[in-house]
PDB file of N, CA and C in Angstrom:
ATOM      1  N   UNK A   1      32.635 -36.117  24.160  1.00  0.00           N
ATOM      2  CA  UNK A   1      33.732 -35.227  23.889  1.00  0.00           C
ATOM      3  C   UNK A   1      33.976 -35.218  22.380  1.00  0.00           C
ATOM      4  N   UNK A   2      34.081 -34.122  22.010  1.00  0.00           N
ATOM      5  CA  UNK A   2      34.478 -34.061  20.508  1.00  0.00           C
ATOM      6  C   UNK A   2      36.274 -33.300  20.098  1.00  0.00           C
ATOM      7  N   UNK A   3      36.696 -34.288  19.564  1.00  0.00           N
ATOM      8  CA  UNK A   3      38.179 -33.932  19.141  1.00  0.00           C
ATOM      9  C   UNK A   3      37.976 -33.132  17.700  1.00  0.00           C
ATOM     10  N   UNK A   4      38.911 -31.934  17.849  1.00  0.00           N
ATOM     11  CA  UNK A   4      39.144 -31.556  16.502  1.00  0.00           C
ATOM     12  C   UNK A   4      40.007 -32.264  15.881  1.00  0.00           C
ATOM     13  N   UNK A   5      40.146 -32.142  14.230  1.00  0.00           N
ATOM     14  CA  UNK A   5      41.312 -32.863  13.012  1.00  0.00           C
ATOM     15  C   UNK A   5      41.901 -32.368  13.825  1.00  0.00           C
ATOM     16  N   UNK A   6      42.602 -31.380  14.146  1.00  0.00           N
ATOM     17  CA  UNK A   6      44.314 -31.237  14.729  1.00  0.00           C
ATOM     18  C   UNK A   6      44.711 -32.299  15.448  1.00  0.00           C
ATOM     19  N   UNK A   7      44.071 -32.065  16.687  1.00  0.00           N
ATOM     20  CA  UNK A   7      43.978 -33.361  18.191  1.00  0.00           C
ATOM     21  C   UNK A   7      43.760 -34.910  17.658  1.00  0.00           C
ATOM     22  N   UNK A   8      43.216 -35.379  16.540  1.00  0.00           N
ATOM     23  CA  UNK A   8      43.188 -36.448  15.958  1.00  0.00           C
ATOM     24  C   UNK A   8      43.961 -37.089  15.592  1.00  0.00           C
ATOM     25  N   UNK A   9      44.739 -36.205  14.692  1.00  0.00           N
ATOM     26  CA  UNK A   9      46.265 -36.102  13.696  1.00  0.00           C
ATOM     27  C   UNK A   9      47.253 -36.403  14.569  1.00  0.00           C
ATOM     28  N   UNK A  10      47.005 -35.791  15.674  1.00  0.00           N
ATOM     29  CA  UNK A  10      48.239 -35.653  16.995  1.00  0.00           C
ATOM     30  C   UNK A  10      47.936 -36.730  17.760  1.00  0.00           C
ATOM     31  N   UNK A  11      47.017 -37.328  17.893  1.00  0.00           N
ATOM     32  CA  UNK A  11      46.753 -38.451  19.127  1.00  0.00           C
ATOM     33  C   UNK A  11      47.546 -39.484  18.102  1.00  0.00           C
ATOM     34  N   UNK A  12      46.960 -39.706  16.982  1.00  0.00           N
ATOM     35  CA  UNK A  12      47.736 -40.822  15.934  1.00  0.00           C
ATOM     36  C   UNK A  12      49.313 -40.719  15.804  1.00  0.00           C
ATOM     37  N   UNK A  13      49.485 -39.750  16.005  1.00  0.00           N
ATOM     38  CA  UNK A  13      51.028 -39.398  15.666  1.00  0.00           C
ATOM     39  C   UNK A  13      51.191 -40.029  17.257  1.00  0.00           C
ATOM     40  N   UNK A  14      51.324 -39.390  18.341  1.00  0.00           N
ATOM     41  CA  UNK A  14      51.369 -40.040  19.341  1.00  0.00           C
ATOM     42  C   UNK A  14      51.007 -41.543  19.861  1.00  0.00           C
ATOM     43  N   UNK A  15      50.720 -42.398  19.417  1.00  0.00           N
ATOM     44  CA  UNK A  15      49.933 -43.684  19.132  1.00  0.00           C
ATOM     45  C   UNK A  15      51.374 -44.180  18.715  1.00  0.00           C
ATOM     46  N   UNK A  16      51.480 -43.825  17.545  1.00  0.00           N
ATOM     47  CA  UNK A  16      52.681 -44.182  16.504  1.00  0.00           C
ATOM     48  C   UNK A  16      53.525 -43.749  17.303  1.00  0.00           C
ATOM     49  N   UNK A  17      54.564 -42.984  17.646  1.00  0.00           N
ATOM     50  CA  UNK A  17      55.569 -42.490  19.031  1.00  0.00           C
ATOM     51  C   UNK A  17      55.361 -44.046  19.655  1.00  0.00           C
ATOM     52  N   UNK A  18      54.266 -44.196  20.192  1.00  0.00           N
ATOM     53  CA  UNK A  18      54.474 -45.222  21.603  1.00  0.00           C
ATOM     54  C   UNK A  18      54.406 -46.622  21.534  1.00  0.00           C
ATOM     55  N   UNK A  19      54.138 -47.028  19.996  1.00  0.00           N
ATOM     56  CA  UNK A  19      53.976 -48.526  19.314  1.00  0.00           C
ATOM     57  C   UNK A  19      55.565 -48.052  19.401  1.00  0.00           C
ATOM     58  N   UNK A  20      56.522 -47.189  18.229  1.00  0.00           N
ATOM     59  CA  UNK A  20      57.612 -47.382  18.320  1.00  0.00           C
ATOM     60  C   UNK A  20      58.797 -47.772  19.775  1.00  0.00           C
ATOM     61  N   UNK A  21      58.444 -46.572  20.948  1.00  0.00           N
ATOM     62  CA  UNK A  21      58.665 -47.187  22.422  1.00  0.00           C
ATOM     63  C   UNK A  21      58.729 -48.376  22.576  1.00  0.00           C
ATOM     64  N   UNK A  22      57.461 -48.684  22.238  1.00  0.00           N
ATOM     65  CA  UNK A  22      57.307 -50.539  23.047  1.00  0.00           C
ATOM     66  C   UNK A  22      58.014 -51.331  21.946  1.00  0.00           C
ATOM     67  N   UNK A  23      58.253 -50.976  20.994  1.00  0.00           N
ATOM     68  CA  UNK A  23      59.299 -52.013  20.059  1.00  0.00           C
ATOM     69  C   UNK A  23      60.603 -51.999  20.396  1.00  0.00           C
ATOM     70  N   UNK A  24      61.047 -50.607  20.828  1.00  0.00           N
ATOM     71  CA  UNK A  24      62.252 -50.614  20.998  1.00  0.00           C
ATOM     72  C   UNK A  24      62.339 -51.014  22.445  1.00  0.00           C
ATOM     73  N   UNK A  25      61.974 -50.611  23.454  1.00  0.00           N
ATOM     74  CA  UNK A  25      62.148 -51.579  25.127  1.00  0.00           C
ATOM     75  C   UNK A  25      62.002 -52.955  24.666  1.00  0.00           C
ATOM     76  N   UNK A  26      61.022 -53.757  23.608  1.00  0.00           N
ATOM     77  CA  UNK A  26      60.806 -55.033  23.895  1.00  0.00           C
ATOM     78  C   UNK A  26      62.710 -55.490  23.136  1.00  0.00           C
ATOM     79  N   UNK A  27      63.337 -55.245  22.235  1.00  0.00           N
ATOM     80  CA  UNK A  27      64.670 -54.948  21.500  1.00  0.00           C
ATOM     81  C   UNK A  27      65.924 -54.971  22.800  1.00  0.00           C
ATOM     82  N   UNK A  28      65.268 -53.923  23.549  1.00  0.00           N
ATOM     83  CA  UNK A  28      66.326 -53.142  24.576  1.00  0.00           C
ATOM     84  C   UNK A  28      66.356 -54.855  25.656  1.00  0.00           C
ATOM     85  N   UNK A  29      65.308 -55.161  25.703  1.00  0.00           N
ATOM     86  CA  UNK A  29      64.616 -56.411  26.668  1.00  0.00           C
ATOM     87  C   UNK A  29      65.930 -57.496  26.531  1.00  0.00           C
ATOM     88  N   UNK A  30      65.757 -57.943  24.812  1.00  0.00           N
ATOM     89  CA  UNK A  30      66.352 -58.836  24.474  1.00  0.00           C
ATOM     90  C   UNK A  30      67.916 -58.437  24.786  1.00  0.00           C
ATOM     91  N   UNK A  31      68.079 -57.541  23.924  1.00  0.00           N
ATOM     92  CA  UNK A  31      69.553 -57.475  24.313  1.00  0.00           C
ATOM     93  C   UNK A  31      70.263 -57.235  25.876  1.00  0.00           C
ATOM     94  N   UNK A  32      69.216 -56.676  26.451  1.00  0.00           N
ATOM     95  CA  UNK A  32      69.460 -56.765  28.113  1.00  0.00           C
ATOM     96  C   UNK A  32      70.000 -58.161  28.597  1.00  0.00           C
ATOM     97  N   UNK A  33      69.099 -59.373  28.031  1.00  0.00           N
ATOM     98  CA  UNK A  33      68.828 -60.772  28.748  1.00  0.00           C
ATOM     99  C   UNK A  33      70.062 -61.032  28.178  1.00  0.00           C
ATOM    100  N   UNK A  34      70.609 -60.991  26.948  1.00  0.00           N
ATOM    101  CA  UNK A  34      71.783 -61.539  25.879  1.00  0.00           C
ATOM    102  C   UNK A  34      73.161 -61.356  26.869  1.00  0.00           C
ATOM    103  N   UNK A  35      73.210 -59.664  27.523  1.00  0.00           N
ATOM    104  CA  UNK A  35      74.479 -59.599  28.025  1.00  0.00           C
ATOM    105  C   UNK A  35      74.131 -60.506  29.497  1.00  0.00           C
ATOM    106  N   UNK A  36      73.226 -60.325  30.307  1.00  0.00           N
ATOM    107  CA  UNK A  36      73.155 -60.856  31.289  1.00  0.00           C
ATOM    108  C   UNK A  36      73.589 -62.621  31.025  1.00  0.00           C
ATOM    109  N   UNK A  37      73.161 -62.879  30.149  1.00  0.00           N
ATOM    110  CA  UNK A  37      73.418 -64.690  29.585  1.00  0.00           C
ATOM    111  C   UNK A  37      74.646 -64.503  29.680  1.00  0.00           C
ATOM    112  N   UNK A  38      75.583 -63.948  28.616  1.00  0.00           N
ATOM    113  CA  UNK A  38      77.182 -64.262  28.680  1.00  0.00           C
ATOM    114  C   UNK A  38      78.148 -63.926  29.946  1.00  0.00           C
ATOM    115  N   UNK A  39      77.121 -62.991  30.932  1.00  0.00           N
ATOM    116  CA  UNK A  39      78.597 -62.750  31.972  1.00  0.00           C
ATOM    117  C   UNK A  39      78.256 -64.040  32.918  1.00  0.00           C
ATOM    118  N   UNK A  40      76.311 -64.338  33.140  1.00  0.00           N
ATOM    119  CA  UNK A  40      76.327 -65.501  33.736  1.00  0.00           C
ATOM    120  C   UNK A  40      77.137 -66.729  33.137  1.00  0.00           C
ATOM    121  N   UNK A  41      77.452 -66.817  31.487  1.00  0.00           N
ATOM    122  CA  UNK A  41      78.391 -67.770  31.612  1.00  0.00           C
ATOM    123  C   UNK A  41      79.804 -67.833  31.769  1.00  0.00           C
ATOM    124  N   UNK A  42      80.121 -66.755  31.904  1.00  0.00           N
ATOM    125  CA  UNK A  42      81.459 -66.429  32.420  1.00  0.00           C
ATOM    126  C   UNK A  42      81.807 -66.612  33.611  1.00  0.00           C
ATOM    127  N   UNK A  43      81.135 -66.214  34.760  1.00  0.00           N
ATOM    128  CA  UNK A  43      80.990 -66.218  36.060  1.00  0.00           C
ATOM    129  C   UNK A  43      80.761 -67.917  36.540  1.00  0.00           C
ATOM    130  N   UNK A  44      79.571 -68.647  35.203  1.00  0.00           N
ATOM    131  CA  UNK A  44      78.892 -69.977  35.798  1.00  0.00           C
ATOM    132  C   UNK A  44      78.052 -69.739  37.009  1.00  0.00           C
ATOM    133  N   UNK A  45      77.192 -68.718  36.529  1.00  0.00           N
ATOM    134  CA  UNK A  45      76.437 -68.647  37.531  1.00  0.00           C
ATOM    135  C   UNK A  45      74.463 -68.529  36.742  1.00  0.00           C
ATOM    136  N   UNK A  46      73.867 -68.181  37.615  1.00  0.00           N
ATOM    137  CA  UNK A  46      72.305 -68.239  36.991  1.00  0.00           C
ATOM    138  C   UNK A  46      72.344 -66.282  36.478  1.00  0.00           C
ATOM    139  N   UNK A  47      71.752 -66.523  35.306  1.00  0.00           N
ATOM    140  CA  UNK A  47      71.639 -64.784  35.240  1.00  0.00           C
ATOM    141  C   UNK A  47      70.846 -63.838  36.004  1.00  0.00           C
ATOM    142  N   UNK A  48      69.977 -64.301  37.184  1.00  0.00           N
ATOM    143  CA  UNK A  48      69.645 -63.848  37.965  1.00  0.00           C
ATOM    144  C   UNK A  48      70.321 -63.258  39.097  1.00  0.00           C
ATOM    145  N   UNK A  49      71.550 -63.365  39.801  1.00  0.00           N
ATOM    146  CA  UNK A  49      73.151 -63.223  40.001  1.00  0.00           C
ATOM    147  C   UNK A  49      73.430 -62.630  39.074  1.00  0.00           C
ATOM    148  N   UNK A  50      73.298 -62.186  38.188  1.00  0.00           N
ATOM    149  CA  UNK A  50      74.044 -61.796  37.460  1.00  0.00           C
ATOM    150  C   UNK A  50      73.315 -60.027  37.341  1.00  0.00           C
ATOM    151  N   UNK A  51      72.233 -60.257  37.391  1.00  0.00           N
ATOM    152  CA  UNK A  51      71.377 -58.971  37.103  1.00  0.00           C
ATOM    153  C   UNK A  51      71.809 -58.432  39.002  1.00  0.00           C
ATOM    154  N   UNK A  52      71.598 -59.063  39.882  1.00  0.00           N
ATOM    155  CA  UNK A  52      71.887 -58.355  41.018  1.00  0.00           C
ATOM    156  C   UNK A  52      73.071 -57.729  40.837  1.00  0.00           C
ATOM    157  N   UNK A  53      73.965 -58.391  40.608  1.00  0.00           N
ATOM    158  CA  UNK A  53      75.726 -57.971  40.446  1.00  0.00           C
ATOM    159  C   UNK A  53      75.611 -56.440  39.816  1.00  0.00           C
ATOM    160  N   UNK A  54      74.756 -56.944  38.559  1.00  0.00           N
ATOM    161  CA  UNK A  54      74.983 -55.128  37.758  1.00  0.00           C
ATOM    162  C   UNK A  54      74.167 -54.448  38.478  1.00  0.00           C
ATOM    163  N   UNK A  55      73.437 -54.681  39.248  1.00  0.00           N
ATOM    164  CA  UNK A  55      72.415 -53.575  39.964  1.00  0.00           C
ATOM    165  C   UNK A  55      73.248 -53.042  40.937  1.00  0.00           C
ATOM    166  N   UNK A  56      73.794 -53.625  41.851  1.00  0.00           N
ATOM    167  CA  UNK A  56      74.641 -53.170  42.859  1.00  0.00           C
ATOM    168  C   UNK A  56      76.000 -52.373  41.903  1.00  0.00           C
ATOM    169  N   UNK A  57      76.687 -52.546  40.814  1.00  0.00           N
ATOM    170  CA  UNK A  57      77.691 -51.954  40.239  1.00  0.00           C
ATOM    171  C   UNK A  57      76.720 -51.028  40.309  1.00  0.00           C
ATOM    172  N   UNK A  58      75.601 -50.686  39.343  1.00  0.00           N
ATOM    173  CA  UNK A  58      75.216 -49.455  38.696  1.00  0.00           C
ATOM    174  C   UNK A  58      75.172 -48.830  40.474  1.00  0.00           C
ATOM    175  N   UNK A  59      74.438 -48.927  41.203  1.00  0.00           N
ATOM    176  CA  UNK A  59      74.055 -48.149  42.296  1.00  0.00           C
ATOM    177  C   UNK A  59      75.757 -47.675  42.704  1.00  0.00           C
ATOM    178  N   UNK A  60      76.793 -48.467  42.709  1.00  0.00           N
ATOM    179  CA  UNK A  60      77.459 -47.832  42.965  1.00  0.00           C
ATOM    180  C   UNK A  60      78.632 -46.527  41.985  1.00  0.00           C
ATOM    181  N   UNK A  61      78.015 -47.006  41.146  1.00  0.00           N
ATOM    182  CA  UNK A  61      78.502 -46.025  39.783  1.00  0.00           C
ATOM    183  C   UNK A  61      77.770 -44.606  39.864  1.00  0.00           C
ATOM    184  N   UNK A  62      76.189 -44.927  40.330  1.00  0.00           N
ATOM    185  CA  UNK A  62      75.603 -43.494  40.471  1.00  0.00           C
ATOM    186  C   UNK A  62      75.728 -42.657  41.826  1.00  0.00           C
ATOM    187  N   UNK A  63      75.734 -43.841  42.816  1.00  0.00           N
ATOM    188  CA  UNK A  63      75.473 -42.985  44.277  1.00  0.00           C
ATOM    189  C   UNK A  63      76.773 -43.246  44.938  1.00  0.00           C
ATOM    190  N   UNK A  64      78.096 -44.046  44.231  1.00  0.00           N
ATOM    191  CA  UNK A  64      79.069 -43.882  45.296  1.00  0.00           C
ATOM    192  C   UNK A  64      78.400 -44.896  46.399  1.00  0.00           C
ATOM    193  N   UNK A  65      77.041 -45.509  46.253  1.00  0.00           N
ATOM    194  CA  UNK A  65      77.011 -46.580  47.759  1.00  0.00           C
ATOM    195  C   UNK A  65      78.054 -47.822  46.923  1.00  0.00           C
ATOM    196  N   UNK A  66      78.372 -48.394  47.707  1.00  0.00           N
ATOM    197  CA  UNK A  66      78.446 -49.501  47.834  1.00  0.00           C
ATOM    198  C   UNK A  66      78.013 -50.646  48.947  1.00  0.00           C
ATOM    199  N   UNK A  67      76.815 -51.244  48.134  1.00  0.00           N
ATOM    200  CA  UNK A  67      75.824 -51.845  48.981  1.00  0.00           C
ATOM    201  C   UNK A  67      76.482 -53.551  48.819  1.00  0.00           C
ATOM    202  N   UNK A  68      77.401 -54.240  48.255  1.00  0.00           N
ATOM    203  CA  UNK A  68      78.507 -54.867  48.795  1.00  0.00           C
ATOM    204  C   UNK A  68      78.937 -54.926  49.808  1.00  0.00           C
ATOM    205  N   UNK A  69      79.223 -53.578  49.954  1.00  0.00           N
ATOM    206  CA  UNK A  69      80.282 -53.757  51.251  1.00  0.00           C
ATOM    207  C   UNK A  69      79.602 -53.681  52.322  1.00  0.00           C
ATOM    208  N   UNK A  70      77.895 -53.271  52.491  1.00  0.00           N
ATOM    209  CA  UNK A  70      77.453 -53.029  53.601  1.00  0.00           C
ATOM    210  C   UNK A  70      76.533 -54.228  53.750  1.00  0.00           C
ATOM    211  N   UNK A  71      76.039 -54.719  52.473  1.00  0.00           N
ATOM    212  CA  UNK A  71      75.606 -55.790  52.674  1.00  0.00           C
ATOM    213  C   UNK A  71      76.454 -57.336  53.528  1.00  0.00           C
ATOM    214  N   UNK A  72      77.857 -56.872  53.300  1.00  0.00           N
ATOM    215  CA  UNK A  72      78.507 -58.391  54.029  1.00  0.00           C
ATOM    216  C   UNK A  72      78.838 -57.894  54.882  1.00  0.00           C
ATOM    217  N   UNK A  73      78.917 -56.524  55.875  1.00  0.00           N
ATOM    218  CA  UNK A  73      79.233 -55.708  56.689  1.00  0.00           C
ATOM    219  C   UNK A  73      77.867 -56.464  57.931  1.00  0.00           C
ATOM    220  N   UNK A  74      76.938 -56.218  57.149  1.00  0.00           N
ATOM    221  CA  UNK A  74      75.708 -56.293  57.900  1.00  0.00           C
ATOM    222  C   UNK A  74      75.021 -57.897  58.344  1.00  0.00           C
ATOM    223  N   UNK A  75      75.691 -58.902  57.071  1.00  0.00           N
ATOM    224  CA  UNK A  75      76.155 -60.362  57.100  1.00  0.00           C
ATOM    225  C   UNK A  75      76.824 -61.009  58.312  1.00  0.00           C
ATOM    226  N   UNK A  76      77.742 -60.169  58.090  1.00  0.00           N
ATOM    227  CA  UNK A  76      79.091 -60.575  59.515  1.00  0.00           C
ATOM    228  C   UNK A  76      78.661 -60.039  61.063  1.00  0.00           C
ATOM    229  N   UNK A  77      77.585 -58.754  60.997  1.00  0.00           N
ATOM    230  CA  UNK A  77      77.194 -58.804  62.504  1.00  0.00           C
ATOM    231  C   UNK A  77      76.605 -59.601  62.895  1.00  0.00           C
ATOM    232  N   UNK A  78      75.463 -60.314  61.856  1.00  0.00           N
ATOM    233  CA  UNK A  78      74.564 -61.501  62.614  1.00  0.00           C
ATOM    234  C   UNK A  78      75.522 -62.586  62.746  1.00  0.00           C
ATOM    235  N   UNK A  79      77.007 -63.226  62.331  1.00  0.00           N
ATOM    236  CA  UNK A  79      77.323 -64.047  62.548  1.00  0.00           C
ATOM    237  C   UNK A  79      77.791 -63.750  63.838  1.00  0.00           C
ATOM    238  N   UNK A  80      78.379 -62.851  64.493  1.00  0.00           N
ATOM    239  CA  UNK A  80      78.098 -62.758  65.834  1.00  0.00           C
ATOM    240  C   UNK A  80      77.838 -63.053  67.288  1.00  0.00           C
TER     241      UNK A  80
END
């Protein structure tokens, strides 16, 4: 396959675009783990708990579920 200069110019430019991406997610990464650290120490809990917690907020921030409530909904039938 032969690329013209244009398509060359543009793959590099694009190259460059996606080195920048992965710098900024690996950035986005850190500061992700940073807030998850302080509410786990607020809470005293592992930040793994802590990432579920915001997953279930966000789901219910976007879809109105609240998978909380159905999750201990669904808890309490097997105790049963």
């Amino acid at each position: 396959m032969i690329i013209d200069t244009n398509d060359k110019k543009r793959v590099k430019e694009l190259f460059s675009e996606w080195q920048e991406i992965n710098a900024q997610r690996k950035e986005l990464n850190v500061n992700s783990k940073d807030v998850k650290d302080e509410a786990a120490k607020i809470f005293e809990v592992k930040p793994k708990m802590v990432n579920t917690l915001f997953r279930i907020m966000q789901k219910q921030y976007d879809d109105g579920v609240d998978e909380l409530e159905i999750l201990t909904e669904l808890s309490m039938q097997l105790e049963d």
